[in-house]
Structures are given as structure tokens and as C-alpha cells.
C-alpha atoms as a PDB file:
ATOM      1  CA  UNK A   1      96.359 169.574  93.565  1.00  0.00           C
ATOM      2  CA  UNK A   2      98.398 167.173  95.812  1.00  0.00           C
ATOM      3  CA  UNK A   3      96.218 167.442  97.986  1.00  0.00           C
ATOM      4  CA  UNK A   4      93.258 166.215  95.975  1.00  0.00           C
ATOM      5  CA  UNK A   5      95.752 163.382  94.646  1.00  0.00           C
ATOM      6  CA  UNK A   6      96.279 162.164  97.964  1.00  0.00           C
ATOM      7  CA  UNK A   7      92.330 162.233  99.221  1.00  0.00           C
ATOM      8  CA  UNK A   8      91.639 159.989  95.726  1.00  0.00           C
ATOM      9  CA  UNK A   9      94.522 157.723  96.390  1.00  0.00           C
ATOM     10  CA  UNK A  10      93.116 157.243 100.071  1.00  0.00           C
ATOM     11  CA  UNK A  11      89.484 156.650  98.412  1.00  0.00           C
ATOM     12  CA  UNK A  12      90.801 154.302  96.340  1.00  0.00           C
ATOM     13  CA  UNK A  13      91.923 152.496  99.062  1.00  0.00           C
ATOM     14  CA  UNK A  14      88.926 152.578 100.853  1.00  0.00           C
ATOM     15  CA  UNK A  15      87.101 151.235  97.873  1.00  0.00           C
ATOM     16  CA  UNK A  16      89.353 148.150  97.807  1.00  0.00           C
ATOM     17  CA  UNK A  17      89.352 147.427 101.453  1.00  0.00           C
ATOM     18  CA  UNK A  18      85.465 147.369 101.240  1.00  0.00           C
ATOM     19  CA  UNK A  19      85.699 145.209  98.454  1.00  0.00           C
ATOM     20  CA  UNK A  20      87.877 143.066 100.485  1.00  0.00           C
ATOM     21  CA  UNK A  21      85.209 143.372 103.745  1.00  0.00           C
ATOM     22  CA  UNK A  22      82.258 141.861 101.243  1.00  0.00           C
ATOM     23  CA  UNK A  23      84.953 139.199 100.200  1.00  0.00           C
ATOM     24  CA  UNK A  24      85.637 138.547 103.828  1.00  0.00           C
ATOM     25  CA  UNK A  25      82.200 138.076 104.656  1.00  0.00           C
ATOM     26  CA  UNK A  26      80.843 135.771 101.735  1.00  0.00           C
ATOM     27  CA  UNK A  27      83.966 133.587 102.674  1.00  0.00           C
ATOM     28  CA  UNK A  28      83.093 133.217 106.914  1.00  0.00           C
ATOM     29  CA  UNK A  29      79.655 132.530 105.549  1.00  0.00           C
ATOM     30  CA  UNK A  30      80.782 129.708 103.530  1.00  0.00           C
ATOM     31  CA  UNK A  31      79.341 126.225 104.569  1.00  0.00           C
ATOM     32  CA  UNK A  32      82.283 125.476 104.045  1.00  0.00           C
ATOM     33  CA  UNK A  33      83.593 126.990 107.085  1.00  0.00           C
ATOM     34  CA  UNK A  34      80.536 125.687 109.203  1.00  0.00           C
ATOM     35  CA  UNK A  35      82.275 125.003 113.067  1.00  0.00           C
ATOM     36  CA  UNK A  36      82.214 122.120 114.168  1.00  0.00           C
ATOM     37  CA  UNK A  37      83.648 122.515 117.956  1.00  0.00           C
ATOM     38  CA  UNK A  38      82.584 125.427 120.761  1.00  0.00           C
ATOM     39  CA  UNK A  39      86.222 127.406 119.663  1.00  0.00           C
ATOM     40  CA  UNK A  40      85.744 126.973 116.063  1.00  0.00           C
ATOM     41  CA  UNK A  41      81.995 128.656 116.692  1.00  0.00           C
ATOM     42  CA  UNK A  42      83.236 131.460 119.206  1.00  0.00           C
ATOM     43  CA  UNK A  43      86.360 132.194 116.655  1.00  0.00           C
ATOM     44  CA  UNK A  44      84.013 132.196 113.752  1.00  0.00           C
ATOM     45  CA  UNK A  45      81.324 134.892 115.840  1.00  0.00           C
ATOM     46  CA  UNK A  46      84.774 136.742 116.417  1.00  0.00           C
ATOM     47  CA  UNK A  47      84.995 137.047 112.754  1.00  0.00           C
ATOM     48  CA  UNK A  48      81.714 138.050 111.859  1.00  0.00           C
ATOM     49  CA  UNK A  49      81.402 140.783 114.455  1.00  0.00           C
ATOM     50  CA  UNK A  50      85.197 142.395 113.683  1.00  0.00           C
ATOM     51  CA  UNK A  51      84.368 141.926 109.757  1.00  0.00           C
ATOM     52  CA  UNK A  52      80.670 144.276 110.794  1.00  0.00           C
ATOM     53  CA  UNK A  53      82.456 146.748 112.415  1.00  0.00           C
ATOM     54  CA  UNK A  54      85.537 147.119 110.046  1.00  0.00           C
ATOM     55  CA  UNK A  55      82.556 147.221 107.151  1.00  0.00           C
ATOM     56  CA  UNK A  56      80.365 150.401 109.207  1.00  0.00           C
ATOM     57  CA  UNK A  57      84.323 152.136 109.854  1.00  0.00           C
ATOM     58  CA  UNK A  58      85.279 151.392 106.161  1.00  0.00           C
ATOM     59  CA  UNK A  59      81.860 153.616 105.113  1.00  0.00           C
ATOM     60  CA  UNK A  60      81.991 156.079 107.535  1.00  0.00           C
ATOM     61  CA  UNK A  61      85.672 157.252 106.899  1.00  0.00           C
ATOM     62  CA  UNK A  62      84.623 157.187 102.980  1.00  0.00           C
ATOM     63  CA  UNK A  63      81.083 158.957 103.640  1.00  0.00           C
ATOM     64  CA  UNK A  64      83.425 161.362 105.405  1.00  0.00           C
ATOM     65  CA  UNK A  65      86.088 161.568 102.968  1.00  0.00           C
ATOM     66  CA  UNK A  66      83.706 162.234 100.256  1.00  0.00           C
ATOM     67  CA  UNK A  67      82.629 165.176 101.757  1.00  0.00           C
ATOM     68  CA  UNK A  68      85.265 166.995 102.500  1.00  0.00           C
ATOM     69  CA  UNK A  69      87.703 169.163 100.403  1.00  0.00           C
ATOM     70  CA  UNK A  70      90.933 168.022 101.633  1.00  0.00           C
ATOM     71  CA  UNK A  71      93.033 165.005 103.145  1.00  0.00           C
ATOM     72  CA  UNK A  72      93.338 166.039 106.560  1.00  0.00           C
ATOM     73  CA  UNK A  73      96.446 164.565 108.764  1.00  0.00           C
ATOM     74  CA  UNK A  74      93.485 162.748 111.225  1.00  0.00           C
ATOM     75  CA  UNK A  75      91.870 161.177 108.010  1.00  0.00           C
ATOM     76  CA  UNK A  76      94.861 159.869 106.579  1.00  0.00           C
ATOM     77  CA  UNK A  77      95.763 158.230 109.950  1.00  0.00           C
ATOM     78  CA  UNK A  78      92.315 157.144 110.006  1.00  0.00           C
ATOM     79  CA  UNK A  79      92.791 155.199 107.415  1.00  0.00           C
ATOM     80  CA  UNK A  80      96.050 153.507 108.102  1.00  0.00           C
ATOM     81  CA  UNK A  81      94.955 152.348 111.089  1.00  0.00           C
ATOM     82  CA  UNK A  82      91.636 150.848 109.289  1.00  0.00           C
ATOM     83  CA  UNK A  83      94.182 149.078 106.105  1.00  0.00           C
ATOM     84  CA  UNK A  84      96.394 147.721 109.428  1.00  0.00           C
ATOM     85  CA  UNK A  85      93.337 146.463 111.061  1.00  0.00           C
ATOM     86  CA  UNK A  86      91.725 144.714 108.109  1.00  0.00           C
ATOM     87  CA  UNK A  87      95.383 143.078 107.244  1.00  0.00           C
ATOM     88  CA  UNK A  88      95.214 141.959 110.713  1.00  0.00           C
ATOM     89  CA  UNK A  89      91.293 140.499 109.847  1.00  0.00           C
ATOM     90  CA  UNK A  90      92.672 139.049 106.502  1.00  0.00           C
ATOM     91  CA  UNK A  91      95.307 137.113 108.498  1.00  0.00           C
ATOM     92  CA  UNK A  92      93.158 135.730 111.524  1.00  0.00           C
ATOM     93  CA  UNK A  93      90.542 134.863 108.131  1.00  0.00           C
ATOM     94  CA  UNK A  94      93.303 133.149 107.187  1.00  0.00           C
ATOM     95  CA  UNK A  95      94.166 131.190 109.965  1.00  0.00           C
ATOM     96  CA  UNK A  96      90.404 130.324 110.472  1.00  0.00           C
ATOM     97  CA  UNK A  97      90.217 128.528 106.834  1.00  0.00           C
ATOM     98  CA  UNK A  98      93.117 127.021 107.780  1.00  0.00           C
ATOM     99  CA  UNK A  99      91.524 124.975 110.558  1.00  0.00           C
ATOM    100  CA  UNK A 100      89.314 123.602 108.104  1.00  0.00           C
ATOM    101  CA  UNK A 101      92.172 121.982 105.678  1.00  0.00           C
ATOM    102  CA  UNK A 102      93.521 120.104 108.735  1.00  0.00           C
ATOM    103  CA  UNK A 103      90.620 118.394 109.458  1.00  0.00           C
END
């Protein structure tokens, strides 16, 4: 039963990051956030493509997860590392928009 706790708790979790991914991307996509110099364009491509690939990890570890029967040690790691990763997206997001303000 604990078990089964756990693997809905880590779906849940999943769910929200991915919700967080689509809010990511609408945001970069902004015209608001339209580059204006070479770094601004290259950070901004950086974005996009890390934002992709955390999106296609995000559904594969919860296509996997839904098939299962069990949280396995691997998944839950799994998915640490993919909550650290996107935290780490959410803060270089951050620092993007941030360019933005200054100018």
C-alpha cells in the first residue's frame, strides 16, 4: 500500500513538472523575450532545446511509471534527478527574463 502511495505521489509530481515544462515553453516563446543580441539568441536556443528534452524525459518516466506496479529505487531516482534538473531550467528561465527587465 506504501508502495502504491509513493508511485502516486511521484506521478503527481510528474504531472506538475509537465505542467511547469508547457509553462516554460509558452513563456521562452513570448515576444516578449524576442533576442535582440547573438548571446541573447544562442541562450534563448539553449532554452528551447533543454525545455524539449526535459518535456520527452518528463513523459517517458510517467509513460513508464504508469505501467508498472511498483516504485522501483531506479524510478524514484529517476525522478529526482528530472525535479533537480527542471529547478535548474526554472532558474536559468529565470535569469533569461531577467535580461529583458534591464534593458
Amino acid at each position: 500500500m506504501e508502495s502504491e502511495q509513493n508511485k502516486l505521489r511521484y506521478l503527481g509530481k510528474l504531472e506538475r513538472c509537465y505542467n511547469m515544462l508547457q509553462y516554460f515553453k509558452t513563456r521562452i516563446d513570448s515576444y516578449l523575450y524576442e533576442p535582440s543580441t547573438i548571446t541573447l539568441f544562442e541562450t534563448k536556443a539553449y532554452l528551447k532545446d533543454k525545455i524539449k528534452q526535459l518535456v520527452d524525459a518528463n513523459e517517458s518516466l510517467l509513460n513508464y511509471m504508469k505501467i508498472t506496479d511498483e516504485l522501483l529505487p531506479d524510478q524514484s531516482r529517476s525522478v529526482d534527478f528530472h525535479m533537480k534538473e527542471t529547478a535548474e531550467l526554472e532558474s536559468s528561465l529565470i535569469e533569461y527574463t531577467s535580461m529583458f527587465k534591464n534593458s
